[in-house]
Protein backbone atom coordinates (compact mmCIF):
# COMPACT_ATOMS: atom_id res chain seq x y z
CA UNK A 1 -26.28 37.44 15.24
CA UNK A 2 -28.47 36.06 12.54
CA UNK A 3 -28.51 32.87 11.47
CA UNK A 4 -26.99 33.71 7.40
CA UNK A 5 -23.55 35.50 9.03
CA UNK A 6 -23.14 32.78 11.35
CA UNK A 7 -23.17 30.37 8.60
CA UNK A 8 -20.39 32.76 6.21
CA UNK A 9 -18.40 33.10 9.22
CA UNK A 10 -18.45 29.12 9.61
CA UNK A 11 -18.20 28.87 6.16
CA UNK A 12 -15.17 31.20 5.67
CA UNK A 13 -13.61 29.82 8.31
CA UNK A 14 -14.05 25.97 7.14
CA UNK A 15 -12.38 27.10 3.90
CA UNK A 16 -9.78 28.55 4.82
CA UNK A 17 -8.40 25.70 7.08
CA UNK A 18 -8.94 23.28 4.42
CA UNK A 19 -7.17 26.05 2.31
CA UNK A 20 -4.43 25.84 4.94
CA UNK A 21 -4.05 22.16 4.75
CA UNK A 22 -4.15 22.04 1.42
CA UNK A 23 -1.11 24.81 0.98
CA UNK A 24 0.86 22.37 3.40
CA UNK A 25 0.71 19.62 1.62
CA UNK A 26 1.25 20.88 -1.88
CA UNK A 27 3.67 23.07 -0.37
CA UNK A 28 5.64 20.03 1.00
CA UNK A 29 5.26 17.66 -2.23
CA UNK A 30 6.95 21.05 -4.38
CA UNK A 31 9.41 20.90 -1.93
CA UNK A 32 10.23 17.26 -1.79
CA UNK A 33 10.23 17.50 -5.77
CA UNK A 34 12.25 20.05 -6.39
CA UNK A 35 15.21 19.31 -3.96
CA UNK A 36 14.91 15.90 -5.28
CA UNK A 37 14.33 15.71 -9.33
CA UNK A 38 18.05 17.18 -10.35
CA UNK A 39 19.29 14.57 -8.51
CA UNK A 40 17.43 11.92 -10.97
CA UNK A 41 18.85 10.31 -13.47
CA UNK A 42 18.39 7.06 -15.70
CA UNK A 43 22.41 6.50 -14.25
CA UNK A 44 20.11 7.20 -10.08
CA UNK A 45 17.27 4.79 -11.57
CA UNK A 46 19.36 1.68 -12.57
CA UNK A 47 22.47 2.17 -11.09
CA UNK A 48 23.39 -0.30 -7.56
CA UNK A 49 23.79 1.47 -4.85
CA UNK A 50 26.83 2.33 -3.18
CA UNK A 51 28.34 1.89 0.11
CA UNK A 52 31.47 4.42 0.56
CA UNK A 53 31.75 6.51 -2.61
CA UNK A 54 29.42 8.64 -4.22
CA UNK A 55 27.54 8.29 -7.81
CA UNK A 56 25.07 5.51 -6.27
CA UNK A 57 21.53 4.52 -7.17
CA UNK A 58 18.10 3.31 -6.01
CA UNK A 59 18.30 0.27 -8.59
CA UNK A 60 18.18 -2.69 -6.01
CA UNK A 61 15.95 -0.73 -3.86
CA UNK A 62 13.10 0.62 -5.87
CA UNK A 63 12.65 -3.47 -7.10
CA UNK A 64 12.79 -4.36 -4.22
CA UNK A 65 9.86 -2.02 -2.79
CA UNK A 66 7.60 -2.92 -6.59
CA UNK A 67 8.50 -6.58 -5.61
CA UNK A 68 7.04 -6.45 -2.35
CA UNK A 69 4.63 -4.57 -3.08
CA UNK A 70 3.07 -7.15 -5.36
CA UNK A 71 4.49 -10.50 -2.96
CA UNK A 72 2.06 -8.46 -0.19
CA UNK A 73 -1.22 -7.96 -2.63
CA UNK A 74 -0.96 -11.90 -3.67
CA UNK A 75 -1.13 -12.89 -0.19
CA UNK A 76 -3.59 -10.03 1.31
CA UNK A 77 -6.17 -9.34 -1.35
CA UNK A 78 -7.80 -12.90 -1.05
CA UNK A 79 -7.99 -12.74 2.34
CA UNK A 80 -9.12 -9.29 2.79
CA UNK A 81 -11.42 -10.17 0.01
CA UNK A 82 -13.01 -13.34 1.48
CA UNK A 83 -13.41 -11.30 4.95
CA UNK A 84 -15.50 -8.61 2.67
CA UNK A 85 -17.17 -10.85 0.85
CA UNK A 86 -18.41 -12.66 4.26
CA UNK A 87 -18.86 -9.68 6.17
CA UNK A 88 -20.68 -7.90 3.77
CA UNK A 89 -23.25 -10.74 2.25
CA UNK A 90 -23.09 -13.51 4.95
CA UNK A 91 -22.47 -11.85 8.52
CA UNK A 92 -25.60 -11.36 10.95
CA UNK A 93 -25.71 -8.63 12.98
CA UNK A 94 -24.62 -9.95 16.27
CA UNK A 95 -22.10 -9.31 18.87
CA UNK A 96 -19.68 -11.91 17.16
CA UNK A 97 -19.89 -9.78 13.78
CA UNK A 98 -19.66 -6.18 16.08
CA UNK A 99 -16.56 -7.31 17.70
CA UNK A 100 -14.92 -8.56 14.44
CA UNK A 101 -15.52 -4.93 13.06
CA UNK A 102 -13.82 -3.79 16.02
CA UNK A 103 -10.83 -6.02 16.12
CA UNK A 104 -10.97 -4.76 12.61
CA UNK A 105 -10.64 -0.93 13.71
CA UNK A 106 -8.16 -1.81 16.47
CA UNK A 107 -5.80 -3.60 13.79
CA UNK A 108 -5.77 -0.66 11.53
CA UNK A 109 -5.09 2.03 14.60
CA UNK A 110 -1.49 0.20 15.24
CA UNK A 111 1.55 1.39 14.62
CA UNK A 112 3.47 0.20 12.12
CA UNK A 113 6.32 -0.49 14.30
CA UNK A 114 4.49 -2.48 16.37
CA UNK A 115 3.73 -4.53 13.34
CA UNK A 116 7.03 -4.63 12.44
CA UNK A 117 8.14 -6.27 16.14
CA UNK A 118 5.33 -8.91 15.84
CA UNK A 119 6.90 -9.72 12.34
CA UNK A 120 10.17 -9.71 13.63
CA UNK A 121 9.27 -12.01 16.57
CA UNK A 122 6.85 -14.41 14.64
CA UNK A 123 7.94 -14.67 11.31
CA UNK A 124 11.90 -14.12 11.38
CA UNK A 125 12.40 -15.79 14.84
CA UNK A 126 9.54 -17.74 15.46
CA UNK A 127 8.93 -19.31 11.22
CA UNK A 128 12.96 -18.72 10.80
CA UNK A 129 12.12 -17.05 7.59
CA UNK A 130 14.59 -14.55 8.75
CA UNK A 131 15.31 -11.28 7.05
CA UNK A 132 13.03 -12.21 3.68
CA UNK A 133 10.68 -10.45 1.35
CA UNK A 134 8.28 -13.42 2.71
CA UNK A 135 8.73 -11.87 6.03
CA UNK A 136 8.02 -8.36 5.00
CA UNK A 137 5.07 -9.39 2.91
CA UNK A 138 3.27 -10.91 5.72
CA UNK A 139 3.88 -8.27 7.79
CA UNK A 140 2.77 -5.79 5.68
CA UNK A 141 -0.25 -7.84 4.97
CA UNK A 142 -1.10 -7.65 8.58
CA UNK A 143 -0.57 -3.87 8.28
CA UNK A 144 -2.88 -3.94 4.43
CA UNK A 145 -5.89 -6.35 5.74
CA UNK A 146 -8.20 -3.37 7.70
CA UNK A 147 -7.68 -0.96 4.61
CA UNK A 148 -8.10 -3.25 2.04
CA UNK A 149 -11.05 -5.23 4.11
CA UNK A 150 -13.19 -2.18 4.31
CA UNK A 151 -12.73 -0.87 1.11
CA UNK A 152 -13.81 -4.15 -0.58
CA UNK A 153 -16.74 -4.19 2.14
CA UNK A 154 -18.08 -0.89 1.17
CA UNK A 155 -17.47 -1.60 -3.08
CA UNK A 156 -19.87 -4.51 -2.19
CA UNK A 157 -22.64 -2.80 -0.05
CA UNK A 158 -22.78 -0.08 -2.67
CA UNK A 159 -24.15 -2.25 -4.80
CA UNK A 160 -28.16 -2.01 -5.26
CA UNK A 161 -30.07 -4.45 -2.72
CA UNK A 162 -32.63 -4.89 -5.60
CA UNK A 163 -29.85 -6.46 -7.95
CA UNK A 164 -29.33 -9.13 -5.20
CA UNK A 165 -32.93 -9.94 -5.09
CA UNK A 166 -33.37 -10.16 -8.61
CA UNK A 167 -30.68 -12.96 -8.96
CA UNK A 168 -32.63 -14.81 -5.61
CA UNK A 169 -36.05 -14.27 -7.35
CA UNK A 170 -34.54 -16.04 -10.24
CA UNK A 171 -33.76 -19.12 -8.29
CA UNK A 172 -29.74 -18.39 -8.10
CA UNK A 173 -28.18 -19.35 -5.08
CA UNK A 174 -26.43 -17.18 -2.82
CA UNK A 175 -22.83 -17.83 -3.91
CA UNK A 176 -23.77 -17.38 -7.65
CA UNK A 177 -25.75 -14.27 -6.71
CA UNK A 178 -22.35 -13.12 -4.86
CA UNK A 179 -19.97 -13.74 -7.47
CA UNK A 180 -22.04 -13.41 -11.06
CA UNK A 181 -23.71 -10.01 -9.75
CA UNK A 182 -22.13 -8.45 -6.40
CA UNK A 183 -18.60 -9.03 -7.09
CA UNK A 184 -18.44 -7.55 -10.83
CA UNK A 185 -20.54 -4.97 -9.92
CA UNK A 186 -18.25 -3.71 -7.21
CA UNK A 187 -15.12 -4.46 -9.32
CA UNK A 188 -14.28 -1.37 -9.85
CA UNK A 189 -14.50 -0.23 -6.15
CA UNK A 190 -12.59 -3.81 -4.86
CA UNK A 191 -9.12 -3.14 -7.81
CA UNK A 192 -9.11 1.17 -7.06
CA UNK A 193 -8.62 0.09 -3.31
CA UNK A 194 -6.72 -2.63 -3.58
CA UNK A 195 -4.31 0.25 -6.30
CA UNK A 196 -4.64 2.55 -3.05
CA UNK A 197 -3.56 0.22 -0.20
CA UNK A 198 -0.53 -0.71 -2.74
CA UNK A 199 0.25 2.72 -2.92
CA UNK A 200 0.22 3.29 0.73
CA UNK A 201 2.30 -0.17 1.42
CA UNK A 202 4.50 1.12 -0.87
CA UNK A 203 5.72 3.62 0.80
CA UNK A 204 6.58 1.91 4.21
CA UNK A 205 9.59 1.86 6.44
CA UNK A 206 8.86 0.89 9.88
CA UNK A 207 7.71 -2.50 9.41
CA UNK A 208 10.34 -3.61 7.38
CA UNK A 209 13.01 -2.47 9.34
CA UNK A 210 12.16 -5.38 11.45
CA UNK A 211 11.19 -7.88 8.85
CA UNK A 212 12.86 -7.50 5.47
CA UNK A 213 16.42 -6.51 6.70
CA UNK A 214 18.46 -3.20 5.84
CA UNK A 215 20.90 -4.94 3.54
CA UNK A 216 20.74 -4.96 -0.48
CA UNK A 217 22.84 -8.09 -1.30
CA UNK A 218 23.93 -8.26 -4.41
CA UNK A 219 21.63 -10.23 -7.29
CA UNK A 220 21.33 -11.05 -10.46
CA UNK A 221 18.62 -9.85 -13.20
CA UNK A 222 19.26 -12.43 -15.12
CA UNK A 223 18.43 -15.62 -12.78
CA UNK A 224 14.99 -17.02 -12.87
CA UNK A 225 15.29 -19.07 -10.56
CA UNK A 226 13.23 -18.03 -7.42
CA UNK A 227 15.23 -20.71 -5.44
CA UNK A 228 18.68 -19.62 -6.53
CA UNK A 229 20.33 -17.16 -3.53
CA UNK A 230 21.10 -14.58 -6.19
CA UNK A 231 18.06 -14.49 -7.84
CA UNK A 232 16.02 -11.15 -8.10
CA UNK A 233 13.17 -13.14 -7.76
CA UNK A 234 13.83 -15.04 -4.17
CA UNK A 235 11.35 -13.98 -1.90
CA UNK A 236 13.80 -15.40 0.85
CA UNK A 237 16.48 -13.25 0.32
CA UNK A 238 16.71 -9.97 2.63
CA UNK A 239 16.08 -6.78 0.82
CA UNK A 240 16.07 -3.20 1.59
CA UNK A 241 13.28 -1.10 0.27
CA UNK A 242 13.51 2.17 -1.39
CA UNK A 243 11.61 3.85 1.89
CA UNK A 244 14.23 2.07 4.35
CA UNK A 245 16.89 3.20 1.99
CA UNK A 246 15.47 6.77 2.50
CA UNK A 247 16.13 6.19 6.42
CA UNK A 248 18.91 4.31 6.45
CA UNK A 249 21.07 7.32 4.47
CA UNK A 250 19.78 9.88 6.54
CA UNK A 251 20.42 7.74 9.67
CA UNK A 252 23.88 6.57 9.43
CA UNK A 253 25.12 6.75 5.71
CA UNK A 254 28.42 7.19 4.95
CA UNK A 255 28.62 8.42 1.35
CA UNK A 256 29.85 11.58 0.73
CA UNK A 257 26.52 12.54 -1.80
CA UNK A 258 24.18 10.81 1.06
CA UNK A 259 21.99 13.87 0.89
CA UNK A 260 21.70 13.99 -2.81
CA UNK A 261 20.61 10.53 -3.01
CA UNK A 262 18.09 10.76 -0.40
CA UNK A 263 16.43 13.45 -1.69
CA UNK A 264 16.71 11.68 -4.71
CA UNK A 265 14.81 8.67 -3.63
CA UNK A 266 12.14 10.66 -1.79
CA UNK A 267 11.44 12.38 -5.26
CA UNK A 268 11.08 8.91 -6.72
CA UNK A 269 9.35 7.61 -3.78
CA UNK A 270 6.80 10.26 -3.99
CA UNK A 271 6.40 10.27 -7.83
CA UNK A 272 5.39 6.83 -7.71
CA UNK A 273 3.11 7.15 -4.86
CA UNK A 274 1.65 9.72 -7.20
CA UNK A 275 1.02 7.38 -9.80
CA UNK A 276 -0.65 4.69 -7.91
CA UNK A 277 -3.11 7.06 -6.81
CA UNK A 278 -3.53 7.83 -10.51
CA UNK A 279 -4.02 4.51 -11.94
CA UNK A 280 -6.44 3.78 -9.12
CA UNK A 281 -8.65 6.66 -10.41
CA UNK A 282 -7.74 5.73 -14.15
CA UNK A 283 -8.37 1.89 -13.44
CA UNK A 284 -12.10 2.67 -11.45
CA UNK A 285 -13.36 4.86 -14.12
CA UNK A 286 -12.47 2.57 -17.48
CA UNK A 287 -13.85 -0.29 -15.50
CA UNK A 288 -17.32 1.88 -14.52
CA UNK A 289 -17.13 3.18 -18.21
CA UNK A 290 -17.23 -0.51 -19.59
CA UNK A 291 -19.50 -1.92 -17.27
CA UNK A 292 -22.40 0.90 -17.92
CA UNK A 293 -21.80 -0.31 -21.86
């Protein structure tokens, strides 16, 4: 057989599995959204949810998952950005730096349940934080460091090498060469990934389970004050996210419309995953658009 119909048949084939995957997923998301939009409403967006009758909503929840989502990018964006920033400017190539890159790689191939039991036993038991949006954030950071780490890692190395001697030859010192040239030059690789891992934190169940609680206590909108029990902004209050939601209606709900307002949710759920993706994109390219100015 000659080498150009080996390469259709490899070709053809190569396509149409990708074609294949791609069917599935679109197929699913259609799915998802079509079962689950008529049961969205602005009464479903901001309405508590309920525990016995029917007519609930995600209000509680989906703040809950936003909140935690941005409690878990304060704490794990510095770090993962300092461990970039050193790994990517300052490391030698050694052992030491080849077996942080593999603890690295080992940290992101765990389950997220097994995160969720080390948060459970360190920072509920062990900190007493208990069942807290603290709690969840740090494990979810734990869960959001290898991501995050590696995509700031690779915004930096694609800068140019010849930028970085430029600011040497000029007498800067490594530091200032690292943060006046490296780090706005990769700025829009370091905020699209750090809009990406958001996105994908956003969406998680299995670590929370074990970490932020199941139960939506009631709060108030209208307390500032992050040390007040009822306030919407208490990190130490347990709160139920709009993904654990999703499980915990399917699981063992009792409300008579428990399928509508799961599918519900996962239309929401899914919708904003959506958009994070999409501001990611939108956010890299009006950065790289400015910066080429």
């Amino acid at each position: 057989m000659r080498a150009e119909k080996v390469d259709k048949i490899a070709t053809t084939v190569v396509l149409a599995l990708a074609g294949l995957t791609g069917l599935a997923v679109v197929s699913f998301l259609v799915y998802l959204l079509v079962v689950g939009l008529p049961n969205v409403s602005w009464h479903f967006l901001f309405s508590p949810a309920e525990s016995f009758k029917s007519g609930g909503g995600i209000r509680d929840q989906l703040f809950n998952s936003l909140y935690l989502v941005v409690l878990t990018m304060l704490v794990s964006v510095p770090l993962a950005l300092c461990a970039a920033i050193y790994l990517s400017e300052y490391a030698p190539q050694n052992r030491l730096t080849a077996l942080l890159r593999l603890a690295i790689e080992v940290l992101s191939s765990l389950p997220s349940v097994v995160i969720g039991l080390f948060g459970y036993l360190v920072f509920v038991l062990q900190f007493g934080l208990d069942f807290s949006l603290l709690a969840g954030a740090l494990a979810l950071t734990i869960l959001n460091l290898p991501l995050l780490t590696r995509s700031c890692e690779d915004a930096l190395r694609q800068v140019p090498a010849l930028q970085r001697q430029a600011g040497l030859g000029l007498g800067m010192s490594k530091w200032r060469v690292t943060t006046k040239i490296v780090l706005p030059a990769a700025l829009s690789g370091i905020i699209t990934g750090a809009i990406l891992s958001a996105g994908r934190i956003f969406g998680e169940a299995a670590a929370l389970i074990y970490t932020a609680g199941q139960s939506a206590p009631a709060i108030s909108y209208t307390d500032w004050n992050p040390f007040s029990p009822t306030s919407f902004l208490n990190p130490l209050r347990p709160a139920e996210t709009l993904a654990v939601h999703i499980w915990k209606v399917n699981s063992e709900g009792l409300v008579p419309d428990a399928r509508a307002v799961s599918n519900g949710s996962a239309a929401v759920l899914i919708i904003t995953i959506l958009a994070f993706n999409l501001l990611a994109r939108l956010v890299g390219s009006l950065i790289k658009r400015r910066l080429a100015k």
